[in-house]
PDB file of N, CA and C in Angstrom:
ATOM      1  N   UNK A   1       2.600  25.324 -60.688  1.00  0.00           N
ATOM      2  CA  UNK A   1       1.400  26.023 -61.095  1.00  0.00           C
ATOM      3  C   UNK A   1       0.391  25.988 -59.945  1.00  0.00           C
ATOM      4  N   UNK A   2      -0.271  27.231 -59.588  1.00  0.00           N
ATOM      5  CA  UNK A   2      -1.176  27.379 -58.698  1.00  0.00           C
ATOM      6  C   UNK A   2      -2.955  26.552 -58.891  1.00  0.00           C
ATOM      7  N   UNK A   3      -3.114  25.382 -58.663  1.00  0.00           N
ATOM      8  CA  UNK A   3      -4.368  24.677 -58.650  1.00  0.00           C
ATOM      9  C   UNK A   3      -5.278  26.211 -58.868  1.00  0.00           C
ATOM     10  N   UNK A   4      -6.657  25.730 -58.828  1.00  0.00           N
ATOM     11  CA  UNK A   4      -7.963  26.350 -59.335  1.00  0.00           C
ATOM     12  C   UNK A   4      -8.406  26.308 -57.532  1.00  0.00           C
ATOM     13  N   UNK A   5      -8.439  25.489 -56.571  1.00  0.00           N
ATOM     14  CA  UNK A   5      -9.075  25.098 -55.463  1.00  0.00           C
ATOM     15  C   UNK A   5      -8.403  26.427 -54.726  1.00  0.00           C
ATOM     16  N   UNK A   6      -6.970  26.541 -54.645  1.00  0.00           N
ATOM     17  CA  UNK A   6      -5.766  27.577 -53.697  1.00  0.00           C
ATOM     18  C   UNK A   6      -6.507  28.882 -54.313  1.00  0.00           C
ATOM     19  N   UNK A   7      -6.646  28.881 -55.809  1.00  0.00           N
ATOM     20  CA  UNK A   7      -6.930  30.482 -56.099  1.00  0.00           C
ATOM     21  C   UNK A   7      -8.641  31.059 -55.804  1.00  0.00           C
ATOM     22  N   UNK A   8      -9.133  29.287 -55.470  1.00  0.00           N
ATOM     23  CA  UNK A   8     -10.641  29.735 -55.167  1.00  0.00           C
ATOM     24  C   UNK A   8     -10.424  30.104 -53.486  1.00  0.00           C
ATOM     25  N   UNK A   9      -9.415  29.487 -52.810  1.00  0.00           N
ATOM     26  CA  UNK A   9      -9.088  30.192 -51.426  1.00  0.00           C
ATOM     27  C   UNK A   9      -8.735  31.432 -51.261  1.00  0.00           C
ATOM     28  N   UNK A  10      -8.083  31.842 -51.995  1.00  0.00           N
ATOM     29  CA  UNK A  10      -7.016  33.255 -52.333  1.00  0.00           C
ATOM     30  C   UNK A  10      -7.947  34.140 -52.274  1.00  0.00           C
ATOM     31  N   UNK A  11      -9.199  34.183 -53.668  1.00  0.00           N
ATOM     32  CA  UNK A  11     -10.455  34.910 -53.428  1.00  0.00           C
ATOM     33  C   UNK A  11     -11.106  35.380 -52.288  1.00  0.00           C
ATOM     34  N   UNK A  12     -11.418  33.804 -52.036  1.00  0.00           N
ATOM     35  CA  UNK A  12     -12.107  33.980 -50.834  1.00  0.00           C
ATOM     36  C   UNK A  12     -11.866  34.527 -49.634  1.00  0.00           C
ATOM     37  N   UNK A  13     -10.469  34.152 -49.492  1.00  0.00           N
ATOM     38  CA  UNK A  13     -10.241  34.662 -48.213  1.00  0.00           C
ATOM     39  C   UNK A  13      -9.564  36.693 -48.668  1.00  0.00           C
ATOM     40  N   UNK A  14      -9.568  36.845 -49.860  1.00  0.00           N
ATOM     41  CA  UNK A  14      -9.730  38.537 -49.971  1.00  0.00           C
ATOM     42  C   UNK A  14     -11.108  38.968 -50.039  1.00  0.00           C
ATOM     43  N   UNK A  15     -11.667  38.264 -50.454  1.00  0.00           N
ATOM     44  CA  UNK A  15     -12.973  39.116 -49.940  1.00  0.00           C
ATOM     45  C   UNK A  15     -13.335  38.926 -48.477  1.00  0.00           C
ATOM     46  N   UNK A  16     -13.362  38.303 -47.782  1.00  0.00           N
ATOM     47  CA  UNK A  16     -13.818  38.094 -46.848  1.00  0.00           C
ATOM     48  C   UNK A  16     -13.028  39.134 -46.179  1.00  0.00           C
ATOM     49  N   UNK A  17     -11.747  39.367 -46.040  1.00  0.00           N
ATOM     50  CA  UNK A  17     -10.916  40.144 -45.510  1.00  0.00           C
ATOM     51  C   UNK A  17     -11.305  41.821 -45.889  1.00  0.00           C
ATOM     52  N   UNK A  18     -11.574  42.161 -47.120  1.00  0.00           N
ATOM     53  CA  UNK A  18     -12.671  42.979 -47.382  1.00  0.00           C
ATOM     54  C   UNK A  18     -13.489  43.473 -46.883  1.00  0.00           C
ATOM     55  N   UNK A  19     -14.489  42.605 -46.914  1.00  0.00           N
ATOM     56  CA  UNK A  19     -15.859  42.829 -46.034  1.00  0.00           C
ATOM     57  C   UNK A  19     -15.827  43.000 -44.530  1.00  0.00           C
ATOM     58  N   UNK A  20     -14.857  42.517 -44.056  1.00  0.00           N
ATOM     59  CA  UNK A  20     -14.152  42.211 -42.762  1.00  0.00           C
ATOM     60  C   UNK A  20     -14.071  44.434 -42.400  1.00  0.00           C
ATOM     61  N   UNK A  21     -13.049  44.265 -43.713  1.00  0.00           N
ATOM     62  CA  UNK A  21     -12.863  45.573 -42.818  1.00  0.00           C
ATOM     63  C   UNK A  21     -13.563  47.013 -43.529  1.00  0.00           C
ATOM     64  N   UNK A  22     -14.592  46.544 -44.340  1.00  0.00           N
ATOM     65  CA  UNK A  22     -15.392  47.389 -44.343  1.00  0.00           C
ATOM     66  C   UNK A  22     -16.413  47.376 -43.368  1.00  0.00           C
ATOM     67  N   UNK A  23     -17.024  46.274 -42.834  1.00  0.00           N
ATOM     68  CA  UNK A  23     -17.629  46.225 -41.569  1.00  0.00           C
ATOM     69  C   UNK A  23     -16.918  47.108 -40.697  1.00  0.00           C
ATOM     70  N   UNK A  24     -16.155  46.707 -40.347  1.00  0.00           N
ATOM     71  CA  UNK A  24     -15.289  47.251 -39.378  1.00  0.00           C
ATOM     72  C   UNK A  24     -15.183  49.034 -39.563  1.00  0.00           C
ATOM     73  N   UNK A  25     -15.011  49.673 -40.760  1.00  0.00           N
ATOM     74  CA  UNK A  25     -15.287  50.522 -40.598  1.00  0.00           C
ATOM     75  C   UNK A  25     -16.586  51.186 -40.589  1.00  0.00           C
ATOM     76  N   UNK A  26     -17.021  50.937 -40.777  1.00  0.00           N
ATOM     77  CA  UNK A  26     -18.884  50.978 -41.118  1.00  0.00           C
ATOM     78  C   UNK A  26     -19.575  51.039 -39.796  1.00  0.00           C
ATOM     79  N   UNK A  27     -19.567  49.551 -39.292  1.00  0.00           N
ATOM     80  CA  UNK A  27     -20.037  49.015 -37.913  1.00  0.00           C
ATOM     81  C   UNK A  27     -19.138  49.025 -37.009  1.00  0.00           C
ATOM     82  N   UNK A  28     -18.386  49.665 -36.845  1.00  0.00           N
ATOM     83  CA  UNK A  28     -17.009  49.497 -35.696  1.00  0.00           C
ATOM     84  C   UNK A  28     -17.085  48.559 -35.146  1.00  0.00           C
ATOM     85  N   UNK A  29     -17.031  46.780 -36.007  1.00  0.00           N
ATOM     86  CA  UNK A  29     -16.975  45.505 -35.189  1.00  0.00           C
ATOM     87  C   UNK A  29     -16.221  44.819 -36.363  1.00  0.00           C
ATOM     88  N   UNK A  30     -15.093  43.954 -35.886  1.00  0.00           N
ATOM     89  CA  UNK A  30     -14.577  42.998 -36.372  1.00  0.00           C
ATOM     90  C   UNK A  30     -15.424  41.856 -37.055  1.00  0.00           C
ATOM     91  N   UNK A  31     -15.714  41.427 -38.040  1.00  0.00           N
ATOM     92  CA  UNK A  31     -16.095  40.433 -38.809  1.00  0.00           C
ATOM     93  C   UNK A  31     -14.977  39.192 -39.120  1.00  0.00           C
ATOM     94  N   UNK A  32     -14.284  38.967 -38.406  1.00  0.00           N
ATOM     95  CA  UNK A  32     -13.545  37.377 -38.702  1.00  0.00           C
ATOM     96  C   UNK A  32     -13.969  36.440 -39.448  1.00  0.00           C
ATOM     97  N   UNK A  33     -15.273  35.998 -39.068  1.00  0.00           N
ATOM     98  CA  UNK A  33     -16.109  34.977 -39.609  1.00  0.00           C
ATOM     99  C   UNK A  33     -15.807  34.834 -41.006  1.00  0.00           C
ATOM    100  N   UNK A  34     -15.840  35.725 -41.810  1.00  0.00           N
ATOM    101  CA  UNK A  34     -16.086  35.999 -43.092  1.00  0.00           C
ATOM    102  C   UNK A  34     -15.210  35.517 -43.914  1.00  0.00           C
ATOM    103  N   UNK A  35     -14.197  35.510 -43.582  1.00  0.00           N
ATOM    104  CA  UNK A  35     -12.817  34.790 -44.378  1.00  0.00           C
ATOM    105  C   UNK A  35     -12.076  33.066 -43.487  1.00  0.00           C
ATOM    106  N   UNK A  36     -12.421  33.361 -42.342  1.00  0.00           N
ATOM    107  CA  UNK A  36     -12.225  32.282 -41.764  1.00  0.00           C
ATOM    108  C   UNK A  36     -11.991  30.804 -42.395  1.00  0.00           C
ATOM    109  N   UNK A  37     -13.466  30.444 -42.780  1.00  0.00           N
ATOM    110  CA  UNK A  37     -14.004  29.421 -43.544  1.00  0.00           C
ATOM    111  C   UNK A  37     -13.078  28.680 -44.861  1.00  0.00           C
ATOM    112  N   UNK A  38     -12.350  29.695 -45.161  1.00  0.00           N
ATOM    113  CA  UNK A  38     -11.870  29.464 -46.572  1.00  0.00           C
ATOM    114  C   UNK A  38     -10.327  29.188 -46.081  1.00  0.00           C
ATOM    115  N   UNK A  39      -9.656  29.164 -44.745  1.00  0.00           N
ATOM    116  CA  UNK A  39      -8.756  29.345 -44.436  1.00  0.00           C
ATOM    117  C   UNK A  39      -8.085  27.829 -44.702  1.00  0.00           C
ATOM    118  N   UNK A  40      -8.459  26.969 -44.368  1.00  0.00           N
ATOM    119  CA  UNK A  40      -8.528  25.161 -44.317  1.00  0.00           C
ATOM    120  C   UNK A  40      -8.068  25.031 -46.383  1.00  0.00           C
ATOM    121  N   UNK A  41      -8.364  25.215 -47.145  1.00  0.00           N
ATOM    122  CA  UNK A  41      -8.670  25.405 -48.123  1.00  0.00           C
ATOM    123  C   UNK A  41      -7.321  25.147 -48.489  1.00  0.00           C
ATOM    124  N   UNK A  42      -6.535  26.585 -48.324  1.00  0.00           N
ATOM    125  CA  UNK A  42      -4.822  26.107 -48.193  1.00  0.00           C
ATOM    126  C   UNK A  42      -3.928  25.590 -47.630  1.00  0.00           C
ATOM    127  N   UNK A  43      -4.571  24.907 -47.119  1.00  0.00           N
ATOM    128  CA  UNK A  43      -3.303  24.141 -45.736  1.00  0.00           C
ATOM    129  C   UNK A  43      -4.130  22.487 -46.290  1.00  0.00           C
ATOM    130  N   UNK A  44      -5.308  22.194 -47.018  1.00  0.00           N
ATOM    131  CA  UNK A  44      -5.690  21.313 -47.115  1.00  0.00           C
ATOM    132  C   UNK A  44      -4.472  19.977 -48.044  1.00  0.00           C
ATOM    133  N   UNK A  45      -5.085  18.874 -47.875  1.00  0.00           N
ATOM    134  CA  UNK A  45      -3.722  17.690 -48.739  1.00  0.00           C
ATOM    135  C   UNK A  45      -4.202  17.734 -49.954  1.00  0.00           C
ATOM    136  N   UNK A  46      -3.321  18.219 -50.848  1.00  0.00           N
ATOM    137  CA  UNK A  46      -3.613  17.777 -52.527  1.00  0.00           C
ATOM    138  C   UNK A  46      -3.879  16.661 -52.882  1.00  0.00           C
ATOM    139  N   UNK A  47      -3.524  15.611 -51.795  1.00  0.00           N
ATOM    140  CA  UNK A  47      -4.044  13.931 -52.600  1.00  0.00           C
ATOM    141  C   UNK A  47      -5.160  13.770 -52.404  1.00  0.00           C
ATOM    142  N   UNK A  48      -5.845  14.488 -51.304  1.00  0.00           N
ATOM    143  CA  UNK A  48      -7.108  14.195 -50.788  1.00  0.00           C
ATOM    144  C   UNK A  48      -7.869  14.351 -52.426  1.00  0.00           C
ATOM    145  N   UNK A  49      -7.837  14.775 -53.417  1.00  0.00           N
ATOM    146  CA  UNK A  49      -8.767  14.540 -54.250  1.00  0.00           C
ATOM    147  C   UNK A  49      -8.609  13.645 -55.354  1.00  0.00           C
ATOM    148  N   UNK A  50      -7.835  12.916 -54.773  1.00  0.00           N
ATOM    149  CA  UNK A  50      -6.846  11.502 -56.437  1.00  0.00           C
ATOM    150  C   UNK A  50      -7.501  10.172 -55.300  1.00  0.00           C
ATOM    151  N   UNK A  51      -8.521   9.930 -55.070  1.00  0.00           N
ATOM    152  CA  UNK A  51      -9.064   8.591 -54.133  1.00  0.00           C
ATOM    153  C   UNK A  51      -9.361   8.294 -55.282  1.00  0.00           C
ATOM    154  N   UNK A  52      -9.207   6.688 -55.170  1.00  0.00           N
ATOM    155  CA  UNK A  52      -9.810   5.738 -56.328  1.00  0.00           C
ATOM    156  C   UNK A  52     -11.238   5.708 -55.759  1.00  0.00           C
ATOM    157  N   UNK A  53     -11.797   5.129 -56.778  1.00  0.00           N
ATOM    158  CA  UNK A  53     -13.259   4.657 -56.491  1.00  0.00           C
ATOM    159  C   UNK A  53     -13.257   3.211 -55.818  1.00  0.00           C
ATOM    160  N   UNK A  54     -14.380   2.992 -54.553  1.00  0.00           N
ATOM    161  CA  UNK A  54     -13.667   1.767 -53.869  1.00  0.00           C
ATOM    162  C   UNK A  54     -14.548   0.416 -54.663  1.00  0.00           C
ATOM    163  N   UNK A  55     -14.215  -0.235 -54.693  1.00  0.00           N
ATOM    164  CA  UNK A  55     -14.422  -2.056 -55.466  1.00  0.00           C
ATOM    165  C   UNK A  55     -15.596  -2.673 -54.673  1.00  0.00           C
ATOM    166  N   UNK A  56     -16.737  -2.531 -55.386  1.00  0.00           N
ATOM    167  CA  UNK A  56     -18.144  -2.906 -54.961  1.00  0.00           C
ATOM    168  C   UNK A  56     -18.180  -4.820 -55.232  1.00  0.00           C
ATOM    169  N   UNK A  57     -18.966  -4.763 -54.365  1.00  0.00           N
ATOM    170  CA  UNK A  57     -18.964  -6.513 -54.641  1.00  0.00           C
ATOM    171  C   UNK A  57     -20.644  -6.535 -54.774  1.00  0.00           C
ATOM    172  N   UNK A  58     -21.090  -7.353 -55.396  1.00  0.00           N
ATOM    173  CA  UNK A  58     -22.968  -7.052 -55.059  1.00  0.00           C
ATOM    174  C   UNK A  58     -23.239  -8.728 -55.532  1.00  0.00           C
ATOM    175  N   UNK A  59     -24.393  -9.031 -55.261  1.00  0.00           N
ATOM    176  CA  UNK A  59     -25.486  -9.925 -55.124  1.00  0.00           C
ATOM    177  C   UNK A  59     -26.511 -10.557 -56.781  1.00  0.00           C
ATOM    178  N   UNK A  60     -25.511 -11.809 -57.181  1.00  0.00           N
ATOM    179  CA  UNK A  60     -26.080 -11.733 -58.343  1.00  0.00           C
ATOM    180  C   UNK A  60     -27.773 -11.663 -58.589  1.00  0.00           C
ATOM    181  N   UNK A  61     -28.585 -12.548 -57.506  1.00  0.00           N
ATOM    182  CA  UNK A  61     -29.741 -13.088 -57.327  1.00  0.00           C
ATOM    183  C   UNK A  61     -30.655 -12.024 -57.318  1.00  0.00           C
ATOM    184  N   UNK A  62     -30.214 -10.562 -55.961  1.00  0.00           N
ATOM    185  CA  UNK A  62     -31.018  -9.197 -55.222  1.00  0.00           C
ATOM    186  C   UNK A  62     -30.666  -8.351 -55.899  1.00  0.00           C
ATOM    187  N   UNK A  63     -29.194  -8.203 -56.258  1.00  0.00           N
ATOM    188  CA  UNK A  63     -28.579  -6.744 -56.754  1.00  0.00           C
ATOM    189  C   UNK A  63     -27.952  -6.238 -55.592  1.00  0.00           C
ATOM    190  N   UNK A  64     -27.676  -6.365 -54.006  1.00  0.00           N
ATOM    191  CA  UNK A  64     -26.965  -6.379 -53.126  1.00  0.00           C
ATOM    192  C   UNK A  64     -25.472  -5.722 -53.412  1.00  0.00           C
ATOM    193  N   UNK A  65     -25.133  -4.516 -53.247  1.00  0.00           N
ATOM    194  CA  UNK A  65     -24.139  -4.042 -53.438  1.00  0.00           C
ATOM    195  C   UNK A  65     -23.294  -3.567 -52.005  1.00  0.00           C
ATOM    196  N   UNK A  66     -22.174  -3.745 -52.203  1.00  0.00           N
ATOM    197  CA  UNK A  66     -20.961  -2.991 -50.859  1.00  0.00           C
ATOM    198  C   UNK A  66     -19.723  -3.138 -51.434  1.00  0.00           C
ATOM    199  N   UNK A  67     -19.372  -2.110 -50.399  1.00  0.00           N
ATOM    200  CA  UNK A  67     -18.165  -1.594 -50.926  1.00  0.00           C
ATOM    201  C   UNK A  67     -17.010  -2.532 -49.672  1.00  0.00           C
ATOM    202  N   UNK A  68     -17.911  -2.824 -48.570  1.00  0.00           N
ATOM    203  CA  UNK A  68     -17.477  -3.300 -47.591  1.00  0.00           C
ATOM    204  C   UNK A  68     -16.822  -5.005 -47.757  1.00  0.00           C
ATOM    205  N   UNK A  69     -15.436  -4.751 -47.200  1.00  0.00           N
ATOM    206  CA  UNK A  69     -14.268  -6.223 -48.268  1.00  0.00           C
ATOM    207  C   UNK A  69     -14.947  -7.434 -46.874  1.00  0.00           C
ATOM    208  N   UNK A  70     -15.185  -6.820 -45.285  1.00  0.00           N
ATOM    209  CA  UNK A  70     -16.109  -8.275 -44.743  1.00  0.00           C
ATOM    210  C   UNK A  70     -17.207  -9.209 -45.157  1.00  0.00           C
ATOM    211  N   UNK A  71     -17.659  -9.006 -46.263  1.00  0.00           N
ATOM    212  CA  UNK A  71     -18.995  -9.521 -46.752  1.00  0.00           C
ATOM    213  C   UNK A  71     -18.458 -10.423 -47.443  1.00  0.00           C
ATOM    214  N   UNK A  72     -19.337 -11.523 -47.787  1.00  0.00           N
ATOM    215  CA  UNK A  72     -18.453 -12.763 -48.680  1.00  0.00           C
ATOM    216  C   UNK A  72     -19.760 -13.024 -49.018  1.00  0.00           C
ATOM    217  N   UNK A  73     -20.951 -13.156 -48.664  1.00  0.00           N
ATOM    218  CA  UNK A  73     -21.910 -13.417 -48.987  1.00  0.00           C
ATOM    219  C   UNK A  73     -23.211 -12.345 -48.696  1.00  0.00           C
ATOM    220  N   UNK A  74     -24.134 -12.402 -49.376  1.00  0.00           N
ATOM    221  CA  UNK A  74     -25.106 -11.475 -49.328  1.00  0.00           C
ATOM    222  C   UNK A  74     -26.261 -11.961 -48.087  1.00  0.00           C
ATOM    223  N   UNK A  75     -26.244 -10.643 -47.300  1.00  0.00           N
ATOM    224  CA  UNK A  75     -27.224 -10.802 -45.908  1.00  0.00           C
ATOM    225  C   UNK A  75     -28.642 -10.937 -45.949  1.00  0.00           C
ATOM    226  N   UNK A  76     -28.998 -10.781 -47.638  1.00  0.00           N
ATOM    227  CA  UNK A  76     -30.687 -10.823 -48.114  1.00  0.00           C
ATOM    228  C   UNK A  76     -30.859 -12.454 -48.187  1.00  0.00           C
ATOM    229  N   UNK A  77     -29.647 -13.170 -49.339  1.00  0.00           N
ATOM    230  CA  UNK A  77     -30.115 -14.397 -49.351  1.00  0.00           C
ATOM    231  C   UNK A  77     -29.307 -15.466 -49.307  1.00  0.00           C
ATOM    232  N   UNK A  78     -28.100 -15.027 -48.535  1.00  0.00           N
ATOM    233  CA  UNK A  78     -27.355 -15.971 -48.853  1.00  0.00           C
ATOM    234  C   UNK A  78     -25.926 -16.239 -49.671  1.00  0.00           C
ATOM    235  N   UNK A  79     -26.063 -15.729 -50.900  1.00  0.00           N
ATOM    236  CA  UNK A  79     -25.491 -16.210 -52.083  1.00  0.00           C
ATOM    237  C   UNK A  79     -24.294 -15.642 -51.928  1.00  0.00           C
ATOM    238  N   UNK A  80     -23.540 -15.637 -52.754  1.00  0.00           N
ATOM    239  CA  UNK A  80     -21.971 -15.653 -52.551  1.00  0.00           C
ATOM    240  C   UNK A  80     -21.464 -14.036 -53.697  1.00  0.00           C
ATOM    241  N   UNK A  81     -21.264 -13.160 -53.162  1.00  0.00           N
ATOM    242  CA  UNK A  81     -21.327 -11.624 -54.066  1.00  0.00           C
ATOM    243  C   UNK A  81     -19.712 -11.563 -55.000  1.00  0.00           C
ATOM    244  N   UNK A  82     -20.251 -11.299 -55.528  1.00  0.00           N
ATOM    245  CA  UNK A  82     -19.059 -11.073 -56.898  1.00  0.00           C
ATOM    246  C   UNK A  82     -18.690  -9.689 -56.893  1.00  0.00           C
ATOM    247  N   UNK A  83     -17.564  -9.612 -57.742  1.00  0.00           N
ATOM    248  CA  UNK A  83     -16.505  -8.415 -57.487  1.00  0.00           C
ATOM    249  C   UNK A  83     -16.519  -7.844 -58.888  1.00  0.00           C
TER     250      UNK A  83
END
């Protein structure tokens, strides 16, 4: 089955292709630009949108939050950040 993202490319890149060459006949100039943009769209990775959410650790004392796994303790006061 064709995703919603590919057929929002599909669009896009017909209109643009469209406008492209109605410019073109209109203004006797190539418009590329116009569909270009949307080109990435289909060649893009389908996993790229299944990322987990990353595991915050924060600061019981401040409220000190990161996502960052080097921290073991909080840089405001000290204390030791929970997961």
């Amino acid at each position: 089955m064709v995703s919603s993202r590919t057929i929002t490319a599909l669009v896009g890149l017909a209109i643009g292709l469209a406008v492209s060459v109605g410019a073109w006949v209109y203004f006797d100039t190539v418009l590329l630009l116009l569909f270009l943009p949307f080109v990435p769209f289909l060649f893009a990775d389908r996993s790229a949108g299944e990322r987990t959410a990353p595991d915050y650790r924060s600061c019981p004392q401040c409220g000190f939050r990161t996502a960052d796994s080097e921290f073991e303790y909080c840089p405001r006061d000290g204390t030791r950040l929970h997961e």
